[in-house]
N, C-alpha and C. Protein backbone atom coordinates (compact mmCIF):
# COMPACT_ATOMS: atom_id res chain seq x y z
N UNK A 1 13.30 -13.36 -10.36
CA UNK A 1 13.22 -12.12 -11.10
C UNK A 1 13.39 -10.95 -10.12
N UNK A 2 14.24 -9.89 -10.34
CA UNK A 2 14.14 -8.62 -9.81
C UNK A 2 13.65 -7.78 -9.86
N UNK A 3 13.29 -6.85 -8.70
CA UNK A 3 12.64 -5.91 -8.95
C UNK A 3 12.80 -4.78 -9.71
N UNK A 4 12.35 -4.48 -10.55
CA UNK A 4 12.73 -3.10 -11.57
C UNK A 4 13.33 -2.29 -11.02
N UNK A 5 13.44 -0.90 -11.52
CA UNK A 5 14.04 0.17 -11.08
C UNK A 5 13.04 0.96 -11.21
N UNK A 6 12.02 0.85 -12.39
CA UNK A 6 11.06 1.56 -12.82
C UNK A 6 9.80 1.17 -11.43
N UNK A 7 9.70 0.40 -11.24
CA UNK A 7 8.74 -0.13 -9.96
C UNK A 7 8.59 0.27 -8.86
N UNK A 8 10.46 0.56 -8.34
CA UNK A 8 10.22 1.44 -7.18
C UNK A 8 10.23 2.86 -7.48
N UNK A 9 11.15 3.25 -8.46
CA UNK A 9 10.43 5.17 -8.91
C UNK A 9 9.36 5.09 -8.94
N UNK A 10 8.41 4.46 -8.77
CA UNK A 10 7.18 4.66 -9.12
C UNK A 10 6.42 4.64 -8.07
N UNK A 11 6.85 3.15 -7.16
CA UNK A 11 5.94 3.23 -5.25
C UNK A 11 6.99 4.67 -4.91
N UNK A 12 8.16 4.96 -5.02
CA UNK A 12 8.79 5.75 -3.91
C UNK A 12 8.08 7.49 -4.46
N UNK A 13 7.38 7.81 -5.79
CA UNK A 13 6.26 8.71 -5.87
C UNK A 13 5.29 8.73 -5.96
N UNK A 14 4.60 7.41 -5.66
CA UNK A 14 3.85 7.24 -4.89
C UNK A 14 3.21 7.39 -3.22
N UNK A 15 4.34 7.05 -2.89
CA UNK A 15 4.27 7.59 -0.86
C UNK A 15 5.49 9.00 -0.95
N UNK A 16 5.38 9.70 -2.19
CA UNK A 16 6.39 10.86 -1.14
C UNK A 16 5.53 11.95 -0.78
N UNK A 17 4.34 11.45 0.04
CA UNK A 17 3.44 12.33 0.63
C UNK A 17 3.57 11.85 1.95
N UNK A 18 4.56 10.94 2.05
CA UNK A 18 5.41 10.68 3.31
C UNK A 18 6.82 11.35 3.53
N UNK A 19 7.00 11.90 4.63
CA UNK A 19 8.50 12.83 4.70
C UNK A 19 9.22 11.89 4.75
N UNK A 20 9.72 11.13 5.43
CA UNK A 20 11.06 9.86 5.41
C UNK A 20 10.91 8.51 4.86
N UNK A 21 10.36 8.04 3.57
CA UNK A 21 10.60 7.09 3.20
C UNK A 21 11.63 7.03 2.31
N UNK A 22 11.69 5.46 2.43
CA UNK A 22 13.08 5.34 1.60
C UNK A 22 13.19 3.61 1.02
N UNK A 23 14.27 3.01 0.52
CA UNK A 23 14.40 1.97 -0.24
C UNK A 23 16.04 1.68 0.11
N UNK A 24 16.19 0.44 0.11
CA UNK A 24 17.37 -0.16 0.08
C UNK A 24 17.70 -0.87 -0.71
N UNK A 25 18.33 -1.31 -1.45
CA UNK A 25 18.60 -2.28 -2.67
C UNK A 25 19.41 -3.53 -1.72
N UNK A 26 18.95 -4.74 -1.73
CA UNK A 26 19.56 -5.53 -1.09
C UNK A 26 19.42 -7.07 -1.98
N UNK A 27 20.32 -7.39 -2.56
CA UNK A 27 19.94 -8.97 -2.97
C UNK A 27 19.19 -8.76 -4.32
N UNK A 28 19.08 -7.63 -5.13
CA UNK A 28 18.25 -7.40 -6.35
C UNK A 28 17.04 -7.04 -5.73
N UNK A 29 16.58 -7.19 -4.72
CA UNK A 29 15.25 -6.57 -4.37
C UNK A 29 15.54 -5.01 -3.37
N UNK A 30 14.26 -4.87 -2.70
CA UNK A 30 14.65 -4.22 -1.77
C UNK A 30 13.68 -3.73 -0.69
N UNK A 31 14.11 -3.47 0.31
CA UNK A 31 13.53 -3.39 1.79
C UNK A 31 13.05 -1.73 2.05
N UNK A 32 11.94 -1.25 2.22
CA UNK A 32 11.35 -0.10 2.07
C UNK A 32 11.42 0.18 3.73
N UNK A 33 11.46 1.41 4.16
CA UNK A 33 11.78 2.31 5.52
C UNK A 33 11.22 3.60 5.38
N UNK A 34 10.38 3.30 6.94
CA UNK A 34 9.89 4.87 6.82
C UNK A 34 10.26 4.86 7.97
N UNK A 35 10.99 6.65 8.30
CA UNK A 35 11.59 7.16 9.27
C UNK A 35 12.81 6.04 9.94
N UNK A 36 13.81 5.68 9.44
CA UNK A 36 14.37 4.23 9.70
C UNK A 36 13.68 3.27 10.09
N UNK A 37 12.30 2.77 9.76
CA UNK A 37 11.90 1.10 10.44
C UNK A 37 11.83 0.32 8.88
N UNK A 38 12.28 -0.98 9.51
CA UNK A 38 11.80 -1.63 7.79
C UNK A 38 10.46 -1.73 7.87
N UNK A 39 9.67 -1.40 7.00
CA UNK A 39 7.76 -1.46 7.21
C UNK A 39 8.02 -2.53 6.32
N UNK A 40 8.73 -3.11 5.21
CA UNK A 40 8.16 -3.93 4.02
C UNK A 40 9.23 -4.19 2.95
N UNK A 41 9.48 -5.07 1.86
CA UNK A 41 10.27 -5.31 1.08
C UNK A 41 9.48 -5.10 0.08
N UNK A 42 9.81 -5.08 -1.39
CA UNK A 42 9.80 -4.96 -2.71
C UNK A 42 10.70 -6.14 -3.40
N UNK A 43 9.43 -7.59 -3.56
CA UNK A 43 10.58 -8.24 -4.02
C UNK A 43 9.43 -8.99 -5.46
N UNK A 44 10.31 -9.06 -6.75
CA UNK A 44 9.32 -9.81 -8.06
C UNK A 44 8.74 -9.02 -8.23
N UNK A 45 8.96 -6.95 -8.23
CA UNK A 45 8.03 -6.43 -8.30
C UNK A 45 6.60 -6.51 -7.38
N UNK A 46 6.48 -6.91 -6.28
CA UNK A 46 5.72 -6.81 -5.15
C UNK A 46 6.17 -6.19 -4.25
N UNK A 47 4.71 -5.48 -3.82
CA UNK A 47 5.12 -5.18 -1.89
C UNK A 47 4.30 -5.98 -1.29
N UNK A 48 5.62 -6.37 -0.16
CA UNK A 48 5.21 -6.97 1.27
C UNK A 48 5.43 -6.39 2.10
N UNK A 49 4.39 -5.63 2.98
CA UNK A 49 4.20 -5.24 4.07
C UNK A 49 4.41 -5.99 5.60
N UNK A 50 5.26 -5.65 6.20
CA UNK A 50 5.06 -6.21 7.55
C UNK A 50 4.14 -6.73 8.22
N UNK A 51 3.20 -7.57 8.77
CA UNK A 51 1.63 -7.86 8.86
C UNK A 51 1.48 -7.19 10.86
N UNK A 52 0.87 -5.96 11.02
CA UNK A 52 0.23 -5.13 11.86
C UNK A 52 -1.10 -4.98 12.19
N UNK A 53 -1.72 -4.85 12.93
CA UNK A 53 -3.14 -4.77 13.36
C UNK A 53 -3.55 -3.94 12.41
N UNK A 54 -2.90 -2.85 12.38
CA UNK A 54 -3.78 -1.44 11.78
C UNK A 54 -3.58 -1.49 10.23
N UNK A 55 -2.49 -2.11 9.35
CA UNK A 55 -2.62 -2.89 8.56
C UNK A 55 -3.69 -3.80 7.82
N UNK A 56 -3.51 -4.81 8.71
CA UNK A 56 -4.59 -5.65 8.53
C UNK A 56 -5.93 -4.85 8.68
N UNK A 57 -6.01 -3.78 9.33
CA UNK A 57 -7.96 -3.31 9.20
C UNK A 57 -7.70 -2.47 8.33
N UNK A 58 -7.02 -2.16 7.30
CA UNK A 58 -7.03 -1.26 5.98
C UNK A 58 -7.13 -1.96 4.87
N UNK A 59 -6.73 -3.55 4.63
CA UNK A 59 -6.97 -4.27 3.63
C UNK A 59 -7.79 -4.76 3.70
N UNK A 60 -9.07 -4.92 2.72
CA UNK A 60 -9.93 -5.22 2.88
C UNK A 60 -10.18 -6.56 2.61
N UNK A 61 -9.38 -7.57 1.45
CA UNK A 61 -9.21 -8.81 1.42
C UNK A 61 -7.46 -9.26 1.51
N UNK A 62 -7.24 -9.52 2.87
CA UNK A 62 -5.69 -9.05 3.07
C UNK A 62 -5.41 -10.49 2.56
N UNK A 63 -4.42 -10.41 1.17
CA UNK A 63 -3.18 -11.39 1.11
C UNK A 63 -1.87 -12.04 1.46
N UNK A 64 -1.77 -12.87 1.82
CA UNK A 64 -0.65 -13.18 2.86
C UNK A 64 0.50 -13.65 1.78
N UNK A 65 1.89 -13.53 1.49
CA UNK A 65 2.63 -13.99 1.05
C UNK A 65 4.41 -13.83 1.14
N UNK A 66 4.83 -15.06 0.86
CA UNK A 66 6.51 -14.62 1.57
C UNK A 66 7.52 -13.85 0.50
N UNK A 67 7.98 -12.95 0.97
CA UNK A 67 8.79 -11.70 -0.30
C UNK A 67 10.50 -12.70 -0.22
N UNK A 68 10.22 -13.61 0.18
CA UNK A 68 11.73 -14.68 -0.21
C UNK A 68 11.21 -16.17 0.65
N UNK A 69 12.29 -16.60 0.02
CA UNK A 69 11.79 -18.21 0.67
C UNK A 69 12.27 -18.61 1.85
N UNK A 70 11.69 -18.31 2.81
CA UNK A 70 12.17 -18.94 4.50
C UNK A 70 11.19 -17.95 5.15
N UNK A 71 10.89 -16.83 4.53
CA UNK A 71 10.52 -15.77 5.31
C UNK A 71 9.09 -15.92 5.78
N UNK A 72 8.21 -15.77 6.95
CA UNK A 72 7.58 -15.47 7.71
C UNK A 72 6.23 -15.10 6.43
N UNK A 73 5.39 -15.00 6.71
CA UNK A 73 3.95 -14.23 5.82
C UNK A 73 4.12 -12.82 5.93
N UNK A 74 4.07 -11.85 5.35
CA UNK A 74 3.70 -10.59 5.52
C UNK A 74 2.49 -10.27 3.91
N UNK A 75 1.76 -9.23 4.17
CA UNK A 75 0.68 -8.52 3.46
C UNK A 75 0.94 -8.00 2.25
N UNK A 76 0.41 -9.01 1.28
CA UNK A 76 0.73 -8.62 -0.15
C UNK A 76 -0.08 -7.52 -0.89
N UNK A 77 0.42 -6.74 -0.97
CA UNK A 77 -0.19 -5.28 -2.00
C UNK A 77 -0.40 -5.78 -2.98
N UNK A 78 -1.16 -5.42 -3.73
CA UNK A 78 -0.84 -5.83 -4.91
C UNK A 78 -1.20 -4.85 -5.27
N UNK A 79 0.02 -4.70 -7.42
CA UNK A 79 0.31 -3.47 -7.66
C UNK A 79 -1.38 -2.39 -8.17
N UNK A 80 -2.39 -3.36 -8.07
CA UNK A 80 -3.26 -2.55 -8.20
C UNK A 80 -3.86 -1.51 -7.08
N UNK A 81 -3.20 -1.81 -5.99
CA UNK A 81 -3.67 -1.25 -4.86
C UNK A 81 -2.60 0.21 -4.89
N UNK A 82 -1.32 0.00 -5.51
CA UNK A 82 -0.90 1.12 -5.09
C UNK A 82 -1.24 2.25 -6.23
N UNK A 83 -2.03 2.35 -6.93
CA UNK A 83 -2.88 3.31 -7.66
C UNK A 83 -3.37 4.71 -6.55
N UNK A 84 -4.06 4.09 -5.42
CA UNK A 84 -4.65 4.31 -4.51
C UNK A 84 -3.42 5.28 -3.73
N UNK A 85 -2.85 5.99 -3.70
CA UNK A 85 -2.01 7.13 -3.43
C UNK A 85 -2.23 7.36 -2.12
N UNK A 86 -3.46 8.25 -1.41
CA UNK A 86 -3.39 8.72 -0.17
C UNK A 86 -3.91 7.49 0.58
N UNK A 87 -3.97 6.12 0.42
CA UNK A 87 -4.82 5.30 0.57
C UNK A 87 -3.58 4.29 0.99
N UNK A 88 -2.57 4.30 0.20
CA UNK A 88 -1.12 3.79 0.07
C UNK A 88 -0.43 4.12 1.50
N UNK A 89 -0.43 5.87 1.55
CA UNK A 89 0.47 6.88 2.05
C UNK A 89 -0.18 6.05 3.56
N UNK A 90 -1.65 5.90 4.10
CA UNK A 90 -2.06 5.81 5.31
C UNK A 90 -1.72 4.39 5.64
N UNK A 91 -1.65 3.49 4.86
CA UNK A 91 -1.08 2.15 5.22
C UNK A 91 0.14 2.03 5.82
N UNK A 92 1.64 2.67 4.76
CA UNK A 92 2.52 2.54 5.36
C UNK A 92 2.61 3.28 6.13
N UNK A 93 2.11 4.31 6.54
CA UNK A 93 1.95 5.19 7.75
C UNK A 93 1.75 4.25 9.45
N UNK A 94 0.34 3.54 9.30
CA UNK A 94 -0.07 3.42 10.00
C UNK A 94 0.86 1.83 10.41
N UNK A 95 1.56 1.36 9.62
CA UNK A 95 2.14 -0.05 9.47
C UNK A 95 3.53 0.37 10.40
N UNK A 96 3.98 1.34 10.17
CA UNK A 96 5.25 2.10 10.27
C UNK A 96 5.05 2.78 11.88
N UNK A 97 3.76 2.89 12.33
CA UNK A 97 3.55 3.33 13.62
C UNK A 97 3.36 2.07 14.46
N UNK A 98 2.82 0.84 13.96
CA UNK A 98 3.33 -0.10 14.97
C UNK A 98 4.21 -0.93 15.32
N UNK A 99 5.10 -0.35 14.73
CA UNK A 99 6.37 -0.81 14.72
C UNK A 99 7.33 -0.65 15.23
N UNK A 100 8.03 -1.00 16.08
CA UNK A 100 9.67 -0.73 17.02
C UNK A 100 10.58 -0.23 16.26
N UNK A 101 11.38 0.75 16.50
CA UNK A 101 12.26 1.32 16.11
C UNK A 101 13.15 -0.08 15.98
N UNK A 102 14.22 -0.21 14.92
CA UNK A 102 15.12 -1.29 14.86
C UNK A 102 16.03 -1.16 15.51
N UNK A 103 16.57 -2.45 16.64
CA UNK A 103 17.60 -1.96 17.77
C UNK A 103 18.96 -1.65 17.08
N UNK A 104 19.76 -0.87 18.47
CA UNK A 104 20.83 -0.22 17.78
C UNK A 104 21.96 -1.08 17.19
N UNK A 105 22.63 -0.85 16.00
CA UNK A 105 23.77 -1.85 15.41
C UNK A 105 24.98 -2.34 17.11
N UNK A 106 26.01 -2.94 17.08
CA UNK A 106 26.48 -2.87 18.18
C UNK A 106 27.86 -3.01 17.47
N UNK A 107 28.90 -2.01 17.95
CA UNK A 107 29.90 -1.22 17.61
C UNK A 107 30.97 -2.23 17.62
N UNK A 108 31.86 -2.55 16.60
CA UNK A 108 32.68 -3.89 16.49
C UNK A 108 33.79 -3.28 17.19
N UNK A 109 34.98 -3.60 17.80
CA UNK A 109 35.54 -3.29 19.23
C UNK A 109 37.18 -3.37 17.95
């Protein structure tokens, strides 16, 4: 199942008390970015968060689950959590600060 359209209008006014977030549509789902890093996907109508220290000490019963099948664990929101607005905004904030800038593409010759 894909993720709505209505789902992400809804997280992406939800965090626009963040200056650079954003959404990608990739595969029917899609991969969420703040200030260019991927912090997390949007997939079945879920967010999965990248799994970060500072992350992990903001959820208070943190869920682990894979946003496609092969993929690694990352931190399942669930949609009751994103109610929680400035509460939201400091997660991907703080998820998005421990994170490496994504290295540069490399220029096809």
């Amino acid at each position: 199942m894909a993720t709505s359209q209505a789902t992400i209008d809804f997280l992406l006014d939800q965090l626009s008390c963040l200056a650079d977030v954003s959404t990608k549509k990739m595969f029917g789902e899609y991969c969420l970015y703040l200030a260019g890093k991927p912090v997390g996907f949007v997939c079945d109508d879920q967010l999965y968060l990248k799994p970060t220290n500072a992350g992990r000490s903001m959820v208070q019963h943190a869920i682990e689950g894979m946003p496609y099948p092969g993929a690694k664990p990352y931190l399942l929101i669930t949609a009751d959590l994103w109610e929680e607005r400035d509460w939201l905004c400091q997660l991907i904030q703080a998820t998005g600060n421990e994170l490496p800038l994504p290295k540069p593409k490399k220029k096809n010759a």
